[in-house]
N, C-alpha and C. Protein backbone atom coordinates (compact mmCIF):
# COMPACT_ATOMS: atom_id res chain seq x y z
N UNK A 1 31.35 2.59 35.07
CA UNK A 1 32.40 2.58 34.09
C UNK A 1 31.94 2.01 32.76
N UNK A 2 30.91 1.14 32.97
CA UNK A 2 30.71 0.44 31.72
C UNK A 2 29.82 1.52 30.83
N UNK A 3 28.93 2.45 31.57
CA UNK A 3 28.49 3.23 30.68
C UNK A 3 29.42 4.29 30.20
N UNK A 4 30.36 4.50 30.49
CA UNK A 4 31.63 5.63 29.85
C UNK A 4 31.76 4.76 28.56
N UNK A 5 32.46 3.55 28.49
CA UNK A 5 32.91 2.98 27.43
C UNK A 5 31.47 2.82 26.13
N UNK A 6 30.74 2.59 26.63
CA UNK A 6 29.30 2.73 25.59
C UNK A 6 29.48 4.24 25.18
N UNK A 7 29.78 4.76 26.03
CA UNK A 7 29.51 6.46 25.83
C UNK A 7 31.23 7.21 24.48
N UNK A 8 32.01 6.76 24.91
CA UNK A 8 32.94 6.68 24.50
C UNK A 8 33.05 6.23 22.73
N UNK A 9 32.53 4.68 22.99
CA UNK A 9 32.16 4.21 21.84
C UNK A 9 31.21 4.91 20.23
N UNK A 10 29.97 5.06 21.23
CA UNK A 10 29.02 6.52 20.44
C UNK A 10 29.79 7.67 19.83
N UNK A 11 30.57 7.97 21.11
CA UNK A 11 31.07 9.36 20.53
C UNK A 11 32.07 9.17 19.11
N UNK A 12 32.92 8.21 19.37
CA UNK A 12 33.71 7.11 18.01
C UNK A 12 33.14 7.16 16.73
N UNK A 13 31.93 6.45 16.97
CA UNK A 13 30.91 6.16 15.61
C UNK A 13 30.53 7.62 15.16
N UNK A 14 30.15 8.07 16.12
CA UNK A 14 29.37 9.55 15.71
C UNK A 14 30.70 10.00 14.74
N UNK A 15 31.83 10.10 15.37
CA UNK A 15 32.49 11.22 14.86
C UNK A 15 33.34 10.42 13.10
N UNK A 16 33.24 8.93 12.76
CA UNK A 16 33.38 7.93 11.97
C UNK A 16 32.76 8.85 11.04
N UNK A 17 31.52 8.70 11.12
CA UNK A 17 30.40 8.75 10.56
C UNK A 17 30.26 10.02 9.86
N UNK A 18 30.66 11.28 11.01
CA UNK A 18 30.79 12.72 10.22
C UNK A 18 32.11 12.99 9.59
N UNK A 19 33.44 12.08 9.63
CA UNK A 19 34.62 12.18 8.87
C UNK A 19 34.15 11.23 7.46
N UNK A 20 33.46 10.57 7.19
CA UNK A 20 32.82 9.87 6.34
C UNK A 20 32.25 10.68 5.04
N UNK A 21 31.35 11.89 5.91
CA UNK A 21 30.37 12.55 5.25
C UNK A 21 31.41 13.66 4.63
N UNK A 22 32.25 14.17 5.74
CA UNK A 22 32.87 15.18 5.12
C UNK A 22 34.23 14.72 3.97
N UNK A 23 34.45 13.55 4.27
CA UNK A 23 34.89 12.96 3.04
C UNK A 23 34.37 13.02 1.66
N UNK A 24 33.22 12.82 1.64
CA UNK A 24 32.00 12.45 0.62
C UNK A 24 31.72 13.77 0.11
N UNK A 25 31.37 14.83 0.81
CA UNK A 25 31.45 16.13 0.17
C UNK A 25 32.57 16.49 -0.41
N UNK A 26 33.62 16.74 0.56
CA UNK A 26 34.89 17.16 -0.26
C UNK A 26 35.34 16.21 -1.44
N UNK A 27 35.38 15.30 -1.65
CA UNK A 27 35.39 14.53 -2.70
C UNK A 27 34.13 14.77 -4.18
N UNK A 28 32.76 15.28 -3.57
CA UNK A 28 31.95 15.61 -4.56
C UNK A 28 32.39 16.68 -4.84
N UNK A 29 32.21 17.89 -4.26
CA UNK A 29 33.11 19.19 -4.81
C UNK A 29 34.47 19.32 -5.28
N UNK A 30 35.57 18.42 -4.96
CA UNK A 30 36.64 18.49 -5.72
C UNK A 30 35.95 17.77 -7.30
N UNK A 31 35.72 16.95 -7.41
CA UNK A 31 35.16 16.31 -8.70
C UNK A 31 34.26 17.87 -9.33
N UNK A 32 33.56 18.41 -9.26
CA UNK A 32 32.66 19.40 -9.24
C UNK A 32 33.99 20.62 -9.88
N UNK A 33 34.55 20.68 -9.27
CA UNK A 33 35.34 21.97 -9.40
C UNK A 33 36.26 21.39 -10.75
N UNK A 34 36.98 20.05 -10.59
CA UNK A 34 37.62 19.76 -11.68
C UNK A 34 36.51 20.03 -13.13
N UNK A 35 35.62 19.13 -13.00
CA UNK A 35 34.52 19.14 -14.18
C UNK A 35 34.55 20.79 -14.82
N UNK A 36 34.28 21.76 -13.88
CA UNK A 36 34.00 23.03 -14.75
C UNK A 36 35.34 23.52 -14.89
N UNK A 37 36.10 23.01 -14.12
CA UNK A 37 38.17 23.74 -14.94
C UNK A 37 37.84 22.87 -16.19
N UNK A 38 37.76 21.47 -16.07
CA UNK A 38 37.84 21.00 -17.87
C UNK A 38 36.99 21.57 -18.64
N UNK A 39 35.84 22.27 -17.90
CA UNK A 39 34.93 22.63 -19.13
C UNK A 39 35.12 23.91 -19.56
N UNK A 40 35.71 25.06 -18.97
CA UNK A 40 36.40 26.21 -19.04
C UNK A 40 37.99 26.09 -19.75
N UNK A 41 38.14 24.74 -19.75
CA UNK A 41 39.33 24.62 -20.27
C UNK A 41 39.46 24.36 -21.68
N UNK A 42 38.05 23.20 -21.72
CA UNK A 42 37.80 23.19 -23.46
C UNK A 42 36.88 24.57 -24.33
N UNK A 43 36.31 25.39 -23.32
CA UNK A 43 36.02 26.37 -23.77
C UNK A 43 37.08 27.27 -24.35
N UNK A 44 38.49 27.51 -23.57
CA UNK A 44 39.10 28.36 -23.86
C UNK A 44 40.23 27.66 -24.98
N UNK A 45 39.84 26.40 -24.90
CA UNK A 45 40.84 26.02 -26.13
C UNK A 45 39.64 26.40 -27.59
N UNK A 46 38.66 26.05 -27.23
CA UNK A 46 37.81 26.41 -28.45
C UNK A 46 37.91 27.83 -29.29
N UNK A 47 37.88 28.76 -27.95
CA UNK A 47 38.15 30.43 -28.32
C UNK A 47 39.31 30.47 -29.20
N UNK A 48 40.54 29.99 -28.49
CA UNK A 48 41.83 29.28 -29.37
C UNK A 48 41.72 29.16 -30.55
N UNK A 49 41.46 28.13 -30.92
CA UNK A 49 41.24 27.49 -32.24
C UNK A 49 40.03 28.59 -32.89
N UNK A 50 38.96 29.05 -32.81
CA UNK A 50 38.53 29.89 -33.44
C UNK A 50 39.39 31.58 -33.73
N UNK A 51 40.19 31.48 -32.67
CA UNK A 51 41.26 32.68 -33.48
C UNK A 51 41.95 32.72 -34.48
N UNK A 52 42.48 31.49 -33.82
CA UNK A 52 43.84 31.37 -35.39
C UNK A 52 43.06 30.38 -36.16
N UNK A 53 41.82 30.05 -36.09
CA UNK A 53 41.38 29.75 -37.74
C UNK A 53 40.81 30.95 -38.64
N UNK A 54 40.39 32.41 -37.65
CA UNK A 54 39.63 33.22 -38.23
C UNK A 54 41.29 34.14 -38.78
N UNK A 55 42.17 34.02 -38.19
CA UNK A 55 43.61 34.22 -38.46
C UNK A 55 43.92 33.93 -39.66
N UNK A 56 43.67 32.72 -39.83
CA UNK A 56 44.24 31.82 -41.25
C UNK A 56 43.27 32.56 -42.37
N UNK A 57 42.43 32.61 -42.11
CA UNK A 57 41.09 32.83 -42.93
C UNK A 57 41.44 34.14 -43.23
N UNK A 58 42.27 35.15 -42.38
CA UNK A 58 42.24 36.64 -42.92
C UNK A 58 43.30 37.01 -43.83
N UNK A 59 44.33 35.71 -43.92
CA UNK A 59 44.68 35.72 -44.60
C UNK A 59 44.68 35.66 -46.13
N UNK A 60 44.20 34.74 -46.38
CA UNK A 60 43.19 34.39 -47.24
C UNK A 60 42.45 35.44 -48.43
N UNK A 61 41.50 36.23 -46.75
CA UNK A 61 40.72 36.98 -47.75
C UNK A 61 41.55 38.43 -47.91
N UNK A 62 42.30 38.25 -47.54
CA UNK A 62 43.64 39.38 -48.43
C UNK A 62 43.52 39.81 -49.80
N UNK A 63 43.42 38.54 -50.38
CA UNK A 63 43.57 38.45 -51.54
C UNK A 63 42.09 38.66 -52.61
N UNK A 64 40.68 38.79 -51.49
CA UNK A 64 39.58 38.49 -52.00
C UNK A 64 39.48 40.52 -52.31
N UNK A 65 39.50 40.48 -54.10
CA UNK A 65 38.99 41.62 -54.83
C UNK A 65 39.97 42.74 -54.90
N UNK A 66 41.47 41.82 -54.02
CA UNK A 66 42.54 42.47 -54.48
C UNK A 66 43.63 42.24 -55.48
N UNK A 67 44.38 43.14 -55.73
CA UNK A 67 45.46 42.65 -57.28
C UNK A 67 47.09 42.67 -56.54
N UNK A 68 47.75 41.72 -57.12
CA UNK A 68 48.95 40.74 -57.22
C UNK A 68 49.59 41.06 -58.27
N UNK A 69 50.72 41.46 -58.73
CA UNK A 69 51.69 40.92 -59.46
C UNK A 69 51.62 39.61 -59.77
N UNK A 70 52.08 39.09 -60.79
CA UNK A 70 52.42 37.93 -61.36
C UNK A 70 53.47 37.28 -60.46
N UNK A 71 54.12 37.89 -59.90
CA UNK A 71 55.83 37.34 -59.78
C UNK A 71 55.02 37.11 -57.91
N UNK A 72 54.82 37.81 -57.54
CA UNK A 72 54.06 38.02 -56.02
C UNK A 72 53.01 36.33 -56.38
N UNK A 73 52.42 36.25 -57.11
CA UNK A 73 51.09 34.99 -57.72
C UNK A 73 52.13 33.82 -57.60
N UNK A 74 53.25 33.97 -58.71
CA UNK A 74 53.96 32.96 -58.78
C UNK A 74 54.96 32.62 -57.33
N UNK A 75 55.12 33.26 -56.51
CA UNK A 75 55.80 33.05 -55.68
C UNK A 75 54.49 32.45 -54.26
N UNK A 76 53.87 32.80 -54.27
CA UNK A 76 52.64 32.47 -53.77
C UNK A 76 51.73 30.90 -53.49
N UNK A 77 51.93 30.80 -55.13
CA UNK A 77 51.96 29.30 -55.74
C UNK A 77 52.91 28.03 -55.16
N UNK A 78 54.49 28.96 -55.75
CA UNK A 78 55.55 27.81 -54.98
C UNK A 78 55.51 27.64 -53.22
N UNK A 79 55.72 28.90 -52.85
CA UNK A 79 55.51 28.67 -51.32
C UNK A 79 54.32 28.37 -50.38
N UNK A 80 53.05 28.13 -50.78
CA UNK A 80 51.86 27.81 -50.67
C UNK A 80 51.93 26.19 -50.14
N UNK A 81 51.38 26.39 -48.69
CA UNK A 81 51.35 24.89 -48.11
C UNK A 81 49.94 25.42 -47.63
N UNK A 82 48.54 26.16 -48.33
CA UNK A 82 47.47 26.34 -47.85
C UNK A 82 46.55 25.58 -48.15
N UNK A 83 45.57 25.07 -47.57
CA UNK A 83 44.63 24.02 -48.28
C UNK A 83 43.48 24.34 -49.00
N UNK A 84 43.78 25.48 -49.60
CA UNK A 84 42.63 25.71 -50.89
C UNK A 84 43.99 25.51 -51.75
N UNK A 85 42.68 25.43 -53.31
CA UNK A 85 43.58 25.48 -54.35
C UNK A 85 43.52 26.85 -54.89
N UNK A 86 44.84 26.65 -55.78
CA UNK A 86 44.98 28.44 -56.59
C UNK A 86 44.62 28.20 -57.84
N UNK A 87 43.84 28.63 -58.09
CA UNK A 87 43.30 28.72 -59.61
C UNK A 87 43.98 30.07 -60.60
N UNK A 88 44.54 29.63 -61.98
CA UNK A 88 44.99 30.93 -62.20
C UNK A 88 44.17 31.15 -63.46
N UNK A 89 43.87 32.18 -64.07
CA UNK A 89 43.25 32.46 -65.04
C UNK A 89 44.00 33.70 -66.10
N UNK A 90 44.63 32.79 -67.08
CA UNK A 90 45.65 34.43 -67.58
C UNK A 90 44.86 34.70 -68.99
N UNK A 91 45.25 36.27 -69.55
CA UNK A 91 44.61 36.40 -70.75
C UNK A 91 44.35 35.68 -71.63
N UNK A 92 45.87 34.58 -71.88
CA UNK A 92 46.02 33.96 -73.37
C UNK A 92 44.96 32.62 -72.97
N UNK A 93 44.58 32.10 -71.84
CA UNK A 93 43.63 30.90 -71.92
C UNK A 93 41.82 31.35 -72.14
N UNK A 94 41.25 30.50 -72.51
CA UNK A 94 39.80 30.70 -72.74
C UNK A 94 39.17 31.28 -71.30
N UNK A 95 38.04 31.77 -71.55
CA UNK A 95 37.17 32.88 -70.46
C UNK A 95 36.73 31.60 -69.33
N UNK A 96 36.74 31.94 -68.06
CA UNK A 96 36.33 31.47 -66.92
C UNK A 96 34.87 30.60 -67.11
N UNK A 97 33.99 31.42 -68.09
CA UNK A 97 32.44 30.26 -68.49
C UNK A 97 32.67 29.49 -69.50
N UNK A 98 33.78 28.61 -69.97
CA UNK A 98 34.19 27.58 -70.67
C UNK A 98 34.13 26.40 -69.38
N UNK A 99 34.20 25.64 -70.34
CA UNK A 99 33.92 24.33 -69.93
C UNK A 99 35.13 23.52 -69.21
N UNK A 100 36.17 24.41 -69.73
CA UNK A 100 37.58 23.68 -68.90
C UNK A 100 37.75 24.86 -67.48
N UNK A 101 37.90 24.66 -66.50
CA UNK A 101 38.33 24.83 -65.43
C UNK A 101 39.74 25.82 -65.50
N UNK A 102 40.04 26.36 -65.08
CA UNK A 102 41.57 27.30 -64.77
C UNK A 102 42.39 25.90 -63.90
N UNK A 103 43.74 25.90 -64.66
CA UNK A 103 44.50 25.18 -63.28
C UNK A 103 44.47 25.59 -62.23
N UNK A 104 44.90 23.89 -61.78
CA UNK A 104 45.21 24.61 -60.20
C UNK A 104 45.99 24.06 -60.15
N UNK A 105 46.79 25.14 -58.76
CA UNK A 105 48.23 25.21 -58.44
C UNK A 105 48.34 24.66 -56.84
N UNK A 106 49.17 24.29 -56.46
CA UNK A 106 50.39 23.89 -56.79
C UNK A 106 50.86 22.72 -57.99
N UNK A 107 51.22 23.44 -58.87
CA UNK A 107 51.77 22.36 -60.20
C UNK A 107 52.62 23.14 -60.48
N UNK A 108 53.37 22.76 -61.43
CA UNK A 108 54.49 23.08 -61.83
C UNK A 108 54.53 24.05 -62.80
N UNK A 109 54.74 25.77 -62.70
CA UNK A 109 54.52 27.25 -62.92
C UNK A 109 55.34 27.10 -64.30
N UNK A 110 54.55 27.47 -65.46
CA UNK A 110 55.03 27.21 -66.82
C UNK A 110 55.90 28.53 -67.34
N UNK A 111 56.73 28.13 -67.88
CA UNK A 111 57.76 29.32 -67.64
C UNK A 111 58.31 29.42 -69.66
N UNK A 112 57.54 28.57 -70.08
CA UNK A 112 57.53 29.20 -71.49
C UNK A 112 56.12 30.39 -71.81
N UNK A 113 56.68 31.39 -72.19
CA UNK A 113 56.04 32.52 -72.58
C UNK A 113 54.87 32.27 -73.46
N UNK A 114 55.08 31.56 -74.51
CA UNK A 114 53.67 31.65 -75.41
C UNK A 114 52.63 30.34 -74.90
N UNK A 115 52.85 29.98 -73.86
CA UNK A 115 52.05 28.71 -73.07
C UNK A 115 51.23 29.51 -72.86
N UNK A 116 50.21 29.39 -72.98
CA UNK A 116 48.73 29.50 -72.35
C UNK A 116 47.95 29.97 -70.79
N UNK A 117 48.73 28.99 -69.87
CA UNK A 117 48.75 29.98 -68.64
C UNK A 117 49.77 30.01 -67.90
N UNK A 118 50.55 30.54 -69.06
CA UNK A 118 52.23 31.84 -68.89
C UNK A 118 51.85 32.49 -67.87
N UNK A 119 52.45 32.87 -66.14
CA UNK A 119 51.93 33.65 -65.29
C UNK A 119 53.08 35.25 -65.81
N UNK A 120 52.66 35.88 -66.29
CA UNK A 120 53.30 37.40 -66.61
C UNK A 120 54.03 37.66 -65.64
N UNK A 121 55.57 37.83 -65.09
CA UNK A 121 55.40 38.23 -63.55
C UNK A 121 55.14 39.85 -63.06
N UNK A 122 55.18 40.49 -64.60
CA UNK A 122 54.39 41.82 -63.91
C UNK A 122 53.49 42.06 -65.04
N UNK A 123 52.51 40.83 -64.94
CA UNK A 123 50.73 40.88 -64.98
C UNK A 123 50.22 41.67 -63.67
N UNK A 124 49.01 42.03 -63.69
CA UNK A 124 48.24 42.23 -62.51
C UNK A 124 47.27 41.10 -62.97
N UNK A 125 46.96 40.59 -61.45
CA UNK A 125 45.75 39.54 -61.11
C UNK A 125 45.18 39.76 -60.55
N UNK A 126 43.76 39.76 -60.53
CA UNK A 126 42.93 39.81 -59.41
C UNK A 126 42.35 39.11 -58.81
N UNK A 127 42.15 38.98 -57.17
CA UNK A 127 41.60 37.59 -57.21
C UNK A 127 40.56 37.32 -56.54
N UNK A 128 39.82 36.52 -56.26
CA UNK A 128 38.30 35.98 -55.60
C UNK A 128 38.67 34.65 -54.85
N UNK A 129 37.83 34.78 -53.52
CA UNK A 129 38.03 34.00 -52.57
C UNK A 129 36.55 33.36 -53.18
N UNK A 130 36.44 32.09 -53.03
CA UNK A 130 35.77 30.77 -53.13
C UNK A 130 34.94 30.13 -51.89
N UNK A 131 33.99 29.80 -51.61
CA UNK A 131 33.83 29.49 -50.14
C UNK A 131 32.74 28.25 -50.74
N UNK A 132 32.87 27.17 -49.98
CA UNK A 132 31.79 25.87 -49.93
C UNK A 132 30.28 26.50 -49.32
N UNK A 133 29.50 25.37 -49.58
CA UNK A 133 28.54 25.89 -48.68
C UNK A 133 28.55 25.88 -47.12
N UNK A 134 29.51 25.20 -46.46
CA UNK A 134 29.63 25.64 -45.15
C UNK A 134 30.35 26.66 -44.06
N UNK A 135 30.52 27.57 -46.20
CA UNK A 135 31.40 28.63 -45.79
C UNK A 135 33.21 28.57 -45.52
N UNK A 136 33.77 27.50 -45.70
CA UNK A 136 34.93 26.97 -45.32
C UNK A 136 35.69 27.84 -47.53
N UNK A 137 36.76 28.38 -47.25
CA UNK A 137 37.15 28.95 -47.80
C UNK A 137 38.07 27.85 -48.91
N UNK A 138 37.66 27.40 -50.09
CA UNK A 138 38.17 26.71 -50.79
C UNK A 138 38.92 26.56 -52.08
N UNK A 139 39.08 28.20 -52.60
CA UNK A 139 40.02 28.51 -53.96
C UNK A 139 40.21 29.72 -53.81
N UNK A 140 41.05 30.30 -54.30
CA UNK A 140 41.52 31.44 -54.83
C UNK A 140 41.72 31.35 -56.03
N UNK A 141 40.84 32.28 -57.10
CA UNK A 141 40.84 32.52 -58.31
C UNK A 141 41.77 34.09 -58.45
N UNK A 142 42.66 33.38 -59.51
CA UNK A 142 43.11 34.76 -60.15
C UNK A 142 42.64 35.26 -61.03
N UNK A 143 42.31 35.98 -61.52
CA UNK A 143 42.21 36.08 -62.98
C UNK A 143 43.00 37.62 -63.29
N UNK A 144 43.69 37.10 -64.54
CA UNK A 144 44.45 38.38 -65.04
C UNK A 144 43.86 38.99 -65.59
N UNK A 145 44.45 41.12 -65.55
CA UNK A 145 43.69 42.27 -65.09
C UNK A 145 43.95 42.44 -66.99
């Protein structure tokens, strides 16, 4: 009898020992499996965010080498929560290779006529997209047609 209970005992440990291990695996592979869902997960948020920034951006270049109305420019200006600036450039101010800069907008759209950069509201503008050197899209120039 006494060797049953030794025998008994063994079989105990043995089987301790392999609920142990298979603990230890299933626990490494659940960890394992989470790791590549988060990493598939920040991948697909990345894809994300590169849509609707290339989204934002197409917006943008809408406007790059195309023409606007004045009134379309000026409305553009006021409702504009975009983070480039709008540069406007109208006939009556000095040429773009002067030394003063075109405003920028959002400021307050001058609505006396013989002002300087008077936006026409049926001027045509044309305009040019701006880009930094890291390529990040940073003005819209108008300049009137």
């Amino acid at each position: 009898m006494m060797k049953t209970k030794n025998s008994d005992i063994a079989v105990k440990i043995f089987l301790v020992v392999v609920a142990v291990i298979l603990v230890g695996l299933i626990i490494a592979w659940s960890t394992g499996v989470f790791k590549d869902k988060r990493n598939d997960l920040n991948e697909g948020t990345e894809k994300i965010n590169k849509a609707i920034n290339s989204m934002v951006e197409f917006d943008l270049l809408y406007y790059d080498g195309g023409n606007v109305t004045g009134r379309l420019l000026s409305k553009l200006i006021t409702d504009s929560e975009m983070d480039v600036s709008i540069r406007v450039q109208t006939l009556g101010m000095p040429a773009l290779s002067s030394p003063t800069p075109p405003p920028v907008y959002p400021t307050e759209i001058p609505l006396d006529k013989a002002a300087t950069n008077y936006i026409n509201p049926n001027g045509i503008f044309k305009g040019e997209v701006v880009r930094d050197p890291n390529g990040v899209i940073t003005d819209i120039i108008f300049t009137q047609q």
